[in-house]
PDB file of N, CA and C in Angstrom:
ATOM      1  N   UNK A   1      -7.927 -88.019 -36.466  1.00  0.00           N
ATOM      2  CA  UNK A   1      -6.548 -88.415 -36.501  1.00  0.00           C
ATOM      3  C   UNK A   1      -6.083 -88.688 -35.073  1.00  0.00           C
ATOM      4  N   UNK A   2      -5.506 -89.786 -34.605  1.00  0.00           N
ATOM      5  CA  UNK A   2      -5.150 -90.001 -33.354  1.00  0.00           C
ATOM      6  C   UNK A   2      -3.915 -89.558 -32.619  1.00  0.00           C
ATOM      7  N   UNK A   3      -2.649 -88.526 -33.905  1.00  0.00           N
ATOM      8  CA  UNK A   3      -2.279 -88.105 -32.765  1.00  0.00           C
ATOM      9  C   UNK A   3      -2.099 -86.787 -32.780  1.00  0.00           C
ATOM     10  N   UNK A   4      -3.405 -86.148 -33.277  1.00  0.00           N
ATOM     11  CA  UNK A   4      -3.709 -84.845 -33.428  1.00  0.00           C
ATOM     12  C   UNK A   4      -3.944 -83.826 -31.931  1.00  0.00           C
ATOM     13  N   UNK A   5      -3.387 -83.052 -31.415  1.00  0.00           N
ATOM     14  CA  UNK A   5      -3.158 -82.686 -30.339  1.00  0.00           C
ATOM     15  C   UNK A   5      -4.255 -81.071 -30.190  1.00  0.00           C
ATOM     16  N   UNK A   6      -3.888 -80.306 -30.846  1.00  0.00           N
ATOM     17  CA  UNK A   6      -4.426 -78.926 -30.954  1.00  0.00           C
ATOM     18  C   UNK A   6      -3.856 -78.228 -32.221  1.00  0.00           C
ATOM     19  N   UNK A   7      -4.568 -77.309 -32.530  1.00  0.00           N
ATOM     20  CA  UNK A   7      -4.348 -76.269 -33.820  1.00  0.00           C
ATOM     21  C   UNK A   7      -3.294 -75.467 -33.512  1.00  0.00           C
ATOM     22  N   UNK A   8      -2.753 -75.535 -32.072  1.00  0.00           N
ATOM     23  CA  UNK A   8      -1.347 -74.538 -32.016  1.00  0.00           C
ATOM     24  C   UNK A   8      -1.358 -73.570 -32.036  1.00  0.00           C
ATOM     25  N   UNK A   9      -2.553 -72.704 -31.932  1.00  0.00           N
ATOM     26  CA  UNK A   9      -2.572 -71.056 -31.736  1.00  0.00           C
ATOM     27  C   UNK A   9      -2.477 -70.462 -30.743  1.00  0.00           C
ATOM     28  N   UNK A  10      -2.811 -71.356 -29.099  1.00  0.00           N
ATOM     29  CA  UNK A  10      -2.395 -71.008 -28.077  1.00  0.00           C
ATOM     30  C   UNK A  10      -1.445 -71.725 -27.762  1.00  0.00           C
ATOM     31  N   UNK A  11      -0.599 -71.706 -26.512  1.00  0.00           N
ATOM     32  CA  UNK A  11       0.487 -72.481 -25.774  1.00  0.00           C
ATOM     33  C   UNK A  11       0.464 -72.020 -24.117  1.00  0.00           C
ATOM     34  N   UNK A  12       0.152 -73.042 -23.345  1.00  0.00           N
ATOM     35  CA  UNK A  12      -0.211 -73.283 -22.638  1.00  0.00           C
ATOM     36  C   UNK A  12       1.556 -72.842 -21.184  1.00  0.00           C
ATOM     37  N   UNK A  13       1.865 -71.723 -21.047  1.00  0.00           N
ATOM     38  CA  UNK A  13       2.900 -70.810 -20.723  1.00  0.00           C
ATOM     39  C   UNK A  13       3.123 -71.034 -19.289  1.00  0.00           C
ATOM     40  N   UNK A  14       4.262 -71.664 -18.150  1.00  0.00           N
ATOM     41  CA  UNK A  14       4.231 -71.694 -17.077  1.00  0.00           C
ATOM     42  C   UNK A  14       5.331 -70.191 -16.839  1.00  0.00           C
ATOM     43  N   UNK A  15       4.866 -69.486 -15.825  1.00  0.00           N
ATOM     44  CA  UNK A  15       5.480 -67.967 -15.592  1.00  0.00           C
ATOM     45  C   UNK A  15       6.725 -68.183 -14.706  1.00  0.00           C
ATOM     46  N   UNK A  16       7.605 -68.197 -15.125  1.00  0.00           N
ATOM     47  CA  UNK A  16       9.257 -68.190 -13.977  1.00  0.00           C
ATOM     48  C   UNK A  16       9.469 -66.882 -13.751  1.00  0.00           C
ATOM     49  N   UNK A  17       8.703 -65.967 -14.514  1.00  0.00           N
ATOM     50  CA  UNK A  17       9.441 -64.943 -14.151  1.00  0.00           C
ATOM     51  C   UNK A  17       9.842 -63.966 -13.390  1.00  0.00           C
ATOM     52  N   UNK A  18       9.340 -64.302 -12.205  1.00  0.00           N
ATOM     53  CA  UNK A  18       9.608 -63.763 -11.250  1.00  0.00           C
ATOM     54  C   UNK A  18       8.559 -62.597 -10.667  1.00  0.00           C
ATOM     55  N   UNK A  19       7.855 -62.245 -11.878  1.00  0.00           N
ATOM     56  CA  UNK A  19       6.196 -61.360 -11.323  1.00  0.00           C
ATOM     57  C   UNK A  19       5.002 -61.645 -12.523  1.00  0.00           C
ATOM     58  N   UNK A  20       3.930 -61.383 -11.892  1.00  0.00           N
ATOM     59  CA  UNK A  20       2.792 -61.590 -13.048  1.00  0.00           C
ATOM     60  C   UNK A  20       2.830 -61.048 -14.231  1.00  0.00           C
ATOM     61  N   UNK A  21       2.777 -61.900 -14.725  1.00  0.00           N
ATOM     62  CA  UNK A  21       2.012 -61.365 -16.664  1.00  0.00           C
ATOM     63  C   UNK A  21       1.213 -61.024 -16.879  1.00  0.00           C
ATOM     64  N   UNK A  22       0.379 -59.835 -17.470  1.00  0.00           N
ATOM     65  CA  UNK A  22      -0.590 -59.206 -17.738  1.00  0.00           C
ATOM     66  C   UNK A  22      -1.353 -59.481 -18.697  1.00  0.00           C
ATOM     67  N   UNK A  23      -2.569 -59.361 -19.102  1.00  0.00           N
ATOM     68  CA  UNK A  23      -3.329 -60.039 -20.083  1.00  0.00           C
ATOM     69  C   UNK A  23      -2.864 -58.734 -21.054  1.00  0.00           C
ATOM     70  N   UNK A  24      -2.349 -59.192 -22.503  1.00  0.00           N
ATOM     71  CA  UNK A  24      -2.028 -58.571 -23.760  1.00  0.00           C
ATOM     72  C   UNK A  24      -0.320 -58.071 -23.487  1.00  0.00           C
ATOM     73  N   UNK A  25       0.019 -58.465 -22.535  1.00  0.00           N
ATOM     74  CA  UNK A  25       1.693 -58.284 -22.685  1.00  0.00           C
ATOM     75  C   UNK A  25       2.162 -59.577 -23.567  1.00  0.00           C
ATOM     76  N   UNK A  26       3.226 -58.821 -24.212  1.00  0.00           N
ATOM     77  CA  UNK A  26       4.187 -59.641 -25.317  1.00  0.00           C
ATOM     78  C   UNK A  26       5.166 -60.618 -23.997  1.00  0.00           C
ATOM     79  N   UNK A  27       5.264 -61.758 -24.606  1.00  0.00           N
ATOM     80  CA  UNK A  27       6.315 -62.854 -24.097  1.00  0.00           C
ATOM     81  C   UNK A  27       7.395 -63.568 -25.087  1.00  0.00           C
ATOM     82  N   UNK A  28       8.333 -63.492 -24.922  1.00  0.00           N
ATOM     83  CA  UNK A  28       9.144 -63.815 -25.561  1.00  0.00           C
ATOM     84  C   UNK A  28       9.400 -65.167 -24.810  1.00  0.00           C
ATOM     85  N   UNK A  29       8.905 -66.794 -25.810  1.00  0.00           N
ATOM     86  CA  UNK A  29       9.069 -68.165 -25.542  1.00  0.00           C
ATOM     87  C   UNK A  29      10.612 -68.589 -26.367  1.00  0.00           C
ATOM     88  N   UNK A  30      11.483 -68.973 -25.768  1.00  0.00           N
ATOM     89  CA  UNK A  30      12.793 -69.449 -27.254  1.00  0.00           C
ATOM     90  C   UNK A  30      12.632 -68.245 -28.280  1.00  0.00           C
ATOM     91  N   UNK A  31      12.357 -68.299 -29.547  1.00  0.00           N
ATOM     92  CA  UNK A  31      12.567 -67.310 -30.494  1.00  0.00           C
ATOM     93  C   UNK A  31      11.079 -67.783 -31.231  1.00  0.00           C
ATOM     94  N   UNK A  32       9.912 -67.636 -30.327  1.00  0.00           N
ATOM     95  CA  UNK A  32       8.324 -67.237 -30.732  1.00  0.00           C
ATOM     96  C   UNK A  32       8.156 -66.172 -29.953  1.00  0.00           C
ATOM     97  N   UNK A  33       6.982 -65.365 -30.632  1.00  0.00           N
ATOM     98  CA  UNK A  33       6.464 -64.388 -29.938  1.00  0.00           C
ATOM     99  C   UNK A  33       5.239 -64.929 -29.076  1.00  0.00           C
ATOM    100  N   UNK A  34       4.648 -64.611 -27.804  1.00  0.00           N
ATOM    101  CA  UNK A  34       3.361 -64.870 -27.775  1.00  0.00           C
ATOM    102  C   UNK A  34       2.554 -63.805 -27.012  1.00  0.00           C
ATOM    103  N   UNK A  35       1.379 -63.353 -26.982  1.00  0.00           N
ATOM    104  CA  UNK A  35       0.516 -62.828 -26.182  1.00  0.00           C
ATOM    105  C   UNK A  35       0.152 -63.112 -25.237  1.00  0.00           C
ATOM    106  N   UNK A  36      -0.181 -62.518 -24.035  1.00  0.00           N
ATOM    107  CA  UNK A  36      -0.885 -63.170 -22.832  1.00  0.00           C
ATOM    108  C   UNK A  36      -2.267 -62.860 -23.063  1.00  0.00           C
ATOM    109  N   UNK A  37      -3.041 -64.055 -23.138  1.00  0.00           N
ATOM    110  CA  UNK A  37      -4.599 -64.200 -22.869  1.00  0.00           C
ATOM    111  C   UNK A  37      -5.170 -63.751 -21.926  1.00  0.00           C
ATOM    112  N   UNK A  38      -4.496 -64.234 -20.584  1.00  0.00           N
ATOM    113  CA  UNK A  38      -4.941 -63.711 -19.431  1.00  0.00           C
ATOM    114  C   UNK A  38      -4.061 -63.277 -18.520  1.00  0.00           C
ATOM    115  N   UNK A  39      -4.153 -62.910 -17.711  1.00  0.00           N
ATOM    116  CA  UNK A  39      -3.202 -62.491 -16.743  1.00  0.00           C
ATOM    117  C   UNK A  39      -2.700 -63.609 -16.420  1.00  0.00           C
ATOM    118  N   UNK A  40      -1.439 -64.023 -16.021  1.00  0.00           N
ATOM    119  CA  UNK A  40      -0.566 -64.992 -15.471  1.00  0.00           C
ATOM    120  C   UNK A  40       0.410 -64.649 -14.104  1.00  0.00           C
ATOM    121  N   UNK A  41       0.301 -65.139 -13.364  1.00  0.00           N
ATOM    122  CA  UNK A  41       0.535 -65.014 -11.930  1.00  0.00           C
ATOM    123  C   UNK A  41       1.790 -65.629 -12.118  1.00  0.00           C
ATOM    124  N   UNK A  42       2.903 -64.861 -11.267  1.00  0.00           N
ATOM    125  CA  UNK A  42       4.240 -65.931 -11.191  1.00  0.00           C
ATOM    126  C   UNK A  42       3.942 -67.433 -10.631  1.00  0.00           C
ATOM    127  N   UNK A  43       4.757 -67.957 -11.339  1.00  0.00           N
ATOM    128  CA  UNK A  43       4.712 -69.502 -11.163  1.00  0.00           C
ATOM    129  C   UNK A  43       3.360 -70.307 -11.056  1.00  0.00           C
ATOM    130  N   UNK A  44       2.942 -69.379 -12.052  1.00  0.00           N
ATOM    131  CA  UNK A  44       1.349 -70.395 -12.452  1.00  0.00           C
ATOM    132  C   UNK A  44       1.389 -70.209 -13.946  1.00  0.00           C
ATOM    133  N   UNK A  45       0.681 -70.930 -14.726  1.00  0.00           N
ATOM    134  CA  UNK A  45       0.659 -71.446 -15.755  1.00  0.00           C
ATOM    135  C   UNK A  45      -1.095 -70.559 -16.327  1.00  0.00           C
ATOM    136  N   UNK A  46      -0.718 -69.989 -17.843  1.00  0.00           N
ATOM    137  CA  UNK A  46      -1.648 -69.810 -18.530  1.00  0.00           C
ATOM    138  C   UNK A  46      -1.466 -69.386 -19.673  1.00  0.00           C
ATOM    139  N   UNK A  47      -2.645 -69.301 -20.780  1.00  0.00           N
ATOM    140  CA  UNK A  47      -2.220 -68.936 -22.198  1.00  0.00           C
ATOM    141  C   UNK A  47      -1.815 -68.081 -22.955  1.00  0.00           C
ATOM    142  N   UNK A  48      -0.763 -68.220 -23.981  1.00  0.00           N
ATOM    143  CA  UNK A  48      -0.226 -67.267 -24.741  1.00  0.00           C
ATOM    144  C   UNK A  48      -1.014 -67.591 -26.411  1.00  0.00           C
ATOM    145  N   UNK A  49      -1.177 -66.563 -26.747  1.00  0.00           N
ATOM    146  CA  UNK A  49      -1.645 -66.880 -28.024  1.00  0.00           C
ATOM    147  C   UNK A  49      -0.420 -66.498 -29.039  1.00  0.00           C
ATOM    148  N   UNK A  50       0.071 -67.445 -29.850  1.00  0.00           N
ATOM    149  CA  UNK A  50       0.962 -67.371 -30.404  1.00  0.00           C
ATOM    150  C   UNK A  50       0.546 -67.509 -31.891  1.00  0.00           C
ATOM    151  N   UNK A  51      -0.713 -67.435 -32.388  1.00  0.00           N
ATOM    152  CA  UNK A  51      -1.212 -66.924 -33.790  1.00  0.00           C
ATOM    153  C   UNK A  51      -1.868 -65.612 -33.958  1.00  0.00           C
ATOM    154  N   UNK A  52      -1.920 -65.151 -34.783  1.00  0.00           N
ATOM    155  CA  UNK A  52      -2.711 -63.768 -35.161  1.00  0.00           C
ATOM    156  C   UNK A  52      -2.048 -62.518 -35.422  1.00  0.00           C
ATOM    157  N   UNK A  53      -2.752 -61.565 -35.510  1.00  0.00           N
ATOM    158  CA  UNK A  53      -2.459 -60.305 -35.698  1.00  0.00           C
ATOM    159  C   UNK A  53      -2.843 -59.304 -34.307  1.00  0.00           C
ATOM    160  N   UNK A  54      -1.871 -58.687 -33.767  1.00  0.00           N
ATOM    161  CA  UNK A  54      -2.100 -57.840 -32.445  1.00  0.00           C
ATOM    162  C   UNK A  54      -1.522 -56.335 -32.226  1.00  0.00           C
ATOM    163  N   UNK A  55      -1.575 -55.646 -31.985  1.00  0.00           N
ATOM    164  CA  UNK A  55      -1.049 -54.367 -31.835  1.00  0.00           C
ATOM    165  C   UNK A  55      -0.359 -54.246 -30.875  1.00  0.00           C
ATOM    166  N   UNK A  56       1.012 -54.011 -31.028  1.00  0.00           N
ATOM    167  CA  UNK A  56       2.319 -53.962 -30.364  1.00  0.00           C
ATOM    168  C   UNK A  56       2.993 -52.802 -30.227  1.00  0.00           C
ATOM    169  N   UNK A  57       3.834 -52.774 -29.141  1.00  0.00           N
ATOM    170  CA  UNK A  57       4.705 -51.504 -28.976  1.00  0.00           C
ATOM    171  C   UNK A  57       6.072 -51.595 -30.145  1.00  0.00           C
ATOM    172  N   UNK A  58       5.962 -50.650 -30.997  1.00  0.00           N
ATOM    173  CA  UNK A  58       7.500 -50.266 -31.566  1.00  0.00           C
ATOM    174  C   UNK A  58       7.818 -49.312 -30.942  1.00  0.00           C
ATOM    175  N   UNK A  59       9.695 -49.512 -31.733  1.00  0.00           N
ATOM    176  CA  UNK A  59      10.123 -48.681 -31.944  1.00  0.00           C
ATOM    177  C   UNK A  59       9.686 -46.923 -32.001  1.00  0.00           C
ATOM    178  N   UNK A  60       9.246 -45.670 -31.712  1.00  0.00           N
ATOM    179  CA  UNK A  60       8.993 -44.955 -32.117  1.00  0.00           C
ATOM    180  C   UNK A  60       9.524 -44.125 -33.299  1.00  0.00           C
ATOM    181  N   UNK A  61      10.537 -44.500 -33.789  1.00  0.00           N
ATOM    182  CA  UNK A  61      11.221 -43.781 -35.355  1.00  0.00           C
ATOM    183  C   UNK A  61      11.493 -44.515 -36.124  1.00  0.00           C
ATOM    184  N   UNK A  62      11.042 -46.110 -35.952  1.00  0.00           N
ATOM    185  CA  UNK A  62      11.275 -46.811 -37.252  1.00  0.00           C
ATOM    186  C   UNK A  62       9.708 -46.872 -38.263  1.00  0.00           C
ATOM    187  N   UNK A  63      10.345 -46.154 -39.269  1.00  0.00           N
ATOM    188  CA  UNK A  63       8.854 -46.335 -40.319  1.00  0.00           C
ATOM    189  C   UNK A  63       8.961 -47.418 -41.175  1.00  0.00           C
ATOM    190  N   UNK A  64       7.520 -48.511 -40.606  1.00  0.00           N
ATOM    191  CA  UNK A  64       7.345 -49.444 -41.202  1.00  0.00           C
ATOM    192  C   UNK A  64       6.537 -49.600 -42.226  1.00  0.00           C
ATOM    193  N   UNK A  65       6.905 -49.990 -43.152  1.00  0.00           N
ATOM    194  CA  UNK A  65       5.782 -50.637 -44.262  1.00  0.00           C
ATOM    195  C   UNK A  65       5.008 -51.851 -43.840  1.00  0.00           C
ATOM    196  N   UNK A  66       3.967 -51.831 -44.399  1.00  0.00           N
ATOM    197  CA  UNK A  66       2.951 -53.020 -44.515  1.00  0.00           C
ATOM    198  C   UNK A  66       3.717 -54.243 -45.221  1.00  0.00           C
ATOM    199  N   UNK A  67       3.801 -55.285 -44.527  1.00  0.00           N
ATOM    200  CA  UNK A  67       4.470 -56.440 -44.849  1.00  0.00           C
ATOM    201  C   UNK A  67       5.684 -56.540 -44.725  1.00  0.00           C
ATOM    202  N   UNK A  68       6.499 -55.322 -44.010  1.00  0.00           N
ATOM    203  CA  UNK A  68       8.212 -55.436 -43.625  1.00  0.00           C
ATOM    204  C   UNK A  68       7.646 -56.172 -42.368  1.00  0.00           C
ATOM    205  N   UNK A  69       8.895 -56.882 -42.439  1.00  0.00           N
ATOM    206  CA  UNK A  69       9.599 -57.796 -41.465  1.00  0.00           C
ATOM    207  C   UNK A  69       9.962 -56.916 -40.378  1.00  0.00           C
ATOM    208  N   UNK A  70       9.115 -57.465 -38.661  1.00  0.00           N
ATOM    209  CA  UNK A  70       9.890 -56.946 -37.414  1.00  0.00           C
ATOM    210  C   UNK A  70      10.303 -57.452 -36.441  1.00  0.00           C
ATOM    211  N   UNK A  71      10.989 -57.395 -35.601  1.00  0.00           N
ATOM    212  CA  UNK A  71      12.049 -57.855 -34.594  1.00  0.00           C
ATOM    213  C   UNK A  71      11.737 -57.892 -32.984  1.00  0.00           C
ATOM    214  N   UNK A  72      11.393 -58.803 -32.319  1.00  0.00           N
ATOM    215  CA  UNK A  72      11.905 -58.146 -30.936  1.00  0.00           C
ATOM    216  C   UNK A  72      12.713 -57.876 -30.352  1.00  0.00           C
ATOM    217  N   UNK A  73      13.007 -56.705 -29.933  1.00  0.00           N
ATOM    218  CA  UNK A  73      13.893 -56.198 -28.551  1.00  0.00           C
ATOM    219  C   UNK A  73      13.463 -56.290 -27.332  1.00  0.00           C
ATOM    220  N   UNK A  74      14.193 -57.322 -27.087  1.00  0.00           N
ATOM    221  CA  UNK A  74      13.890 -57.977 -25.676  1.00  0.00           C
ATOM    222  C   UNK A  74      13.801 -57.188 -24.161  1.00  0.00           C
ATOM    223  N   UNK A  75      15.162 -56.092 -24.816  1.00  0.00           N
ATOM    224  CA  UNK A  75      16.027 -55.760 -23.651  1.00  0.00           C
ATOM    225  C   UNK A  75      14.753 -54.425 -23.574  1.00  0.00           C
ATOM    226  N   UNK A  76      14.380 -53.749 -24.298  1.00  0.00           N
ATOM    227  CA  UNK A  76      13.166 -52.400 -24.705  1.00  0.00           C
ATOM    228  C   UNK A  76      12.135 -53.180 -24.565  1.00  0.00           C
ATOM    229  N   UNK A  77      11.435 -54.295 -24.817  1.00  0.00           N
ATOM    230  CA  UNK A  77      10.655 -54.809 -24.692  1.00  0.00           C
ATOM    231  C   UNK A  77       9.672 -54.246 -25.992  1.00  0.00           C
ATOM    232  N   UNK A  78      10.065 -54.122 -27.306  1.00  0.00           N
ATOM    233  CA  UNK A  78       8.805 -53.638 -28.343  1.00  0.00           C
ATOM    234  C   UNK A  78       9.887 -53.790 -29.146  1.00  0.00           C
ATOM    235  N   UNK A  79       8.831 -53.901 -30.478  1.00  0.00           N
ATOM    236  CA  UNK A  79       8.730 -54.374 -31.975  1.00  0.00           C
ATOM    237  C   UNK A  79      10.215 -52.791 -32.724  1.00  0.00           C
ATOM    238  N   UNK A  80      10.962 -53.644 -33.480  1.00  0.00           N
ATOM    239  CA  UNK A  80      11.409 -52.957 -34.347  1.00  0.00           C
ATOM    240  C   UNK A  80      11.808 -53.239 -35.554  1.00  0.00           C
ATOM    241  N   UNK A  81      12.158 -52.855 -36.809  1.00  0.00           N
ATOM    242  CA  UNK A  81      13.167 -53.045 -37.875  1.00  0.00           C
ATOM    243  C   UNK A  81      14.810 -53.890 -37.712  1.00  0.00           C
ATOM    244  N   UNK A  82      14.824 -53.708 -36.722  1.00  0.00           N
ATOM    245  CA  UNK A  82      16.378 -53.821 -36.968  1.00  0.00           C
ATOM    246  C   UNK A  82      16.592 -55.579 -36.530  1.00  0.00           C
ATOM    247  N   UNK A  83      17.045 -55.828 -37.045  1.00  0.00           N
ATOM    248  CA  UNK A  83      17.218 -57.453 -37.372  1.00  0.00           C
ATOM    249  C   UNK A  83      18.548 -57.663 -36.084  1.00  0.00           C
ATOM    250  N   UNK A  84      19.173 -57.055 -36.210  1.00  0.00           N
ATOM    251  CA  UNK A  84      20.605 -57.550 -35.406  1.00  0.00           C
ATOM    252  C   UNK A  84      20.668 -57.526 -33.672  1.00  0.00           C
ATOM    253  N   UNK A  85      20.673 -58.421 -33.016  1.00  0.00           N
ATOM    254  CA  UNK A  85      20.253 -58.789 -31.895  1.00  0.00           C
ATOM    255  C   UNK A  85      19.195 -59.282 -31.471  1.00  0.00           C
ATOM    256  N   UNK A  86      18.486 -58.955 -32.107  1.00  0.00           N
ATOM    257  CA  UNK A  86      16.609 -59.026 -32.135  1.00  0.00           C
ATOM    258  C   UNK A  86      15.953 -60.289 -32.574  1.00  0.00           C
ATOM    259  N   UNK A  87      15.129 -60.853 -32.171  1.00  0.00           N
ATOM    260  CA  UNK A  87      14.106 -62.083 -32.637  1.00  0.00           C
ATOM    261  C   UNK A  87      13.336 -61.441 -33.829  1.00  0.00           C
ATOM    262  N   UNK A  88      13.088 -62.571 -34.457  1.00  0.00           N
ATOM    263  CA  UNK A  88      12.024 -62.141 -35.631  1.00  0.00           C
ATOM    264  C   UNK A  88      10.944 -62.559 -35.061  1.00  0.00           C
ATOM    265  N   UNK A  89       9.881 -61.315 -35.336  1.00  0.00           N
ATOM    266  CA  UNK A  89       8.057 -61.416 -34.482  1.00  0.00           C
ATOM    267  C   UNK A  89       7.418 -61.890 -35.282  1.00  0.00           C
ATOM    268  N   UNK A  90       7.658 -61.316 -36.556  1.00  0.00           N
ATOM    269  CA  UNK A  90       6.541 -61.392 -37.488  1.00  0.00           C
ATOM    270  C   UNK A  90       6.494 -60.271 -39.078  1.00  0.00           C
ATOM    271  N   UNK A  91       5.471 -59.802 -39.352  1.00  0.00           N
ATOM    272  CA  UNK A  91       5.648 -58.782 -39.932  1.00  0.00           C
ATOM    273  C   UNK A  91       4.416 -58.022 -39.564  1.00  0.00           C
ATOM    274  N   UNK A  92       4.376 -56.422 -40.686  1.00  0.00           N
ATOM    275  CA  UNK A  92       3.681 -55.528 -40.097  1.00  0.00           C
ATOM    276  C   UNK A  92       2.593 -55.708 -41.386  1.00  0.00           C
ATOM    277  N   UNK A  93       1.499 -55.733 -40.521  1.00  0.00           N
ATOM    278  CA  UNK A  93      -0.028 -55.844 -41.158  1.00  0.00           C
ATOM    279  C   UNK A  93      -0.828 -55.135 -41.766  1.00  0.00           C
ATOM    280  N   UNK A  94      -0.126 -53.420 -41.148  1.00  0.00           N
ATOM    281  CA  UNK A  94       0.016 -52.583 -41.703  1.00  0.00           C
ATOM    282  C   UNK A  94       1.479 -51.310 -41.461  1.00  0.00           C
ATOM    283  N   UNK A  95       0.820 -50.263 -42.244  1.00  0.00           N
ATOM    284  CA  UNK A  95       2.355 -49.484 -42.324  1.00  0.00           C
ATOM    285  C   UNK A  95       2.341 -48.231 -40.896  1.00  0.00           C
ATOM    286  N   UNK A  96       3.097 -48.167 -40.113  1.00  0.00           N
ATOM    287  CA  UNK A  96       3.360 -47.549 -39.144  1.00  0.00           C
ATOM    288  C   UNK A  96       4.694 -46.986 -39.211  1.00  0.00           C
ATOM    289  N   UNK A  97       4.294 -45.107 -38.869  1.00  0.00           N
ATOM    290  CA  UNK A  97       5.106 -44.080 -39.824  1.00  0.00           C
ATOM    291  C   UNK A  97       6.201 -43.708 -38.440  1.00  0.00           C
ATOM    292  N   UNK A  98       7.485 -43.076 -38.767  1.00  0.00           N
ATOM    293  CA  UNK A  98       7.707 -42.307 -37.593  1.00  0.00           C
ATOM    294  C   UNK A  98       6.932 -41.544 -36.665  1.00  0.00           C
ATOM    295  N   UNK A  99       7.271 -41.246 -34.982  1.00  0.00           N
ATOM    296  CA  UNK A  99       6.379 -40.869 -34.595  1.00  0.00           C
ATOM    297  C   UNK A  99       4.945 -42.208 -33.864  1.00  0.00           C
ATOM    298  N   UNK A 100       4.950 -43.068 -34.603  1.00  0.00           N
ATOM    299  CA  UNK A 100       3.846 -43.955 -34.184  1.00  0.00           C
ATOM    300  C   UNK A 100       4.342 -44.859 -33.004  1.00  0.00           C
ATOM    301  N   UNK A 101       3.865 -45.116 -32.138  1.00  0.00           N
ATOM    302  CA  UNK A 101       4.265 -45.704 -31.025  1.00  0.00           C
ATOM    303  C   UNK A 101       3.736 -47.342 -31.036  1.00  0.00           C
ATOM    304  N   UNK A 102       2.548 -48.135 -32.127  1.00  0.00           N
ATOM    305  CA  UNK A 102       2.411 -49.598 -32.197  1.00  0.00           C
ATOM    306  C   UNK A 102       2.525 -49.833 -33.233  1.00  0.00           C
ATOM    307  N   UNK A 103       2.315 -51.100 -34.060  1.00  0.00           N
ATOM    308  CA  UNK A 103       2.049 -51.709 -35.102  1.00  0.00           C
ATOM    309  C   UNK A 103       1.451 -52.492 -35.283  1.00  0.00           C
ATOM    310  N   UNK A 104       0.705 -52.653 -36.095  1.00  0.00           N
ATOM    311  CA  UNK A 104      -0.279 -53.902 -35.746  1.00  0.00           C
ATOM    312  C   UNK A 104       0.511 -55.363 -36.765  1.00  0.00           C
ATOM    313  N   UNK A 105       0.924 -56.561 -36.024  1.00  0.00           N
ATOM    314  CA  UNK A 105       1.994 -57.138 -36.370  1.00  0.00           C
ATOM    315  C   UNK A 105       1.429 -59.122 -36.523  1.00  0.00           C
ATOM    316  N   UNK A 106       1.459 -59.346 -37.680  1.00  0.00           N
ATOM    317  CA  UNK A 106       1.184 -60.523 -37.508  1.00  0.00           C
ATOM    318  C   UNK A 106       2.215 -61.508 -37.310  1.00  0.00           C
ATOM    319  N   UNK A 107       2.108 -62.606 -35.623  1.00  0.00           N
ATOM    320  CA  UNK A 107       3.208 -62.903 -35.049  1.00  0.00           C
ATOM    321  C   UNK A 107       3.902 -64.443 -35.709  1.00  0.00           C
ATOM    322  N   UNK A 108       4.822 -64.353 -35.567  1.00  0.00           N
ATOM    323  CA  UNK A 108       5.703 -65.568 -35.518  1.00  0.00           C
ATOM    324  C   UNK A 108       4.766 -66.211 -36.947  1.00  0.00           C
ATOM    325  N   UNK A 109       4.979 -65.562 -38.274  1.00  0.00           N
ATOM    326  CA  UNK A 109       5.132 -65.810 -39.757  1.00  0.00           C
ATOM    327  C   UNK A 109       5.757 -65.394 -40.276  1.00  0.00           C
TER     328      UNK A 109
END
């Protein structure tokens, strides 16, 4: 197909942010989630993987079910329940109880 570009699971991320990105830190692009592939150096450019399933920081007292819907908190920087203020990530892949500190979260579906 000629104007078939890529499968879209990575995105190709330039860093403004003022310090490096770490390989497996969460990035918040507009209202996608993505992963860092590799480490990303301020104001250099590298990949976020923005398909799959990854293990993320929540909330620690929100108990999730397998297949609830979770949120980022931007401002905390990790996964929660609560819809209001928050981006939608994805959902949970599996169930993560109070007390649990990740989730394993499949992103931006």
């Amino acid at each position: 197909m000629k104007n078939f570009i890529q499968e879209g699971k990575t995105l190709t991320y330039a860093n403004a942010t003022g310090s490096a990105i770490l390989s497996g830190a969460t990035v918040l692009v507009g209202k996608r989630l993505g992963i860092a592939a590799v480490d990303i150096a301020n104001a250099a450019s590298g990949a976020l993987e923005m398909d799959g399933v990854f293990n993320i920081n929540k909330l620690s007292t929100d108990v999730v079910g397998q297949g609830d819907l979770l949120y980022w908190d931007d401002t905390n920087k990790r996964l929660t329940t609560t819809a209001t203020n928050n981006t939608l990530a994805g959902y949970a892949q599996d169930a993560a109880g109070n007390g649990v500190t990740t989730v394993n979260c499949r992103i931006n579906q």
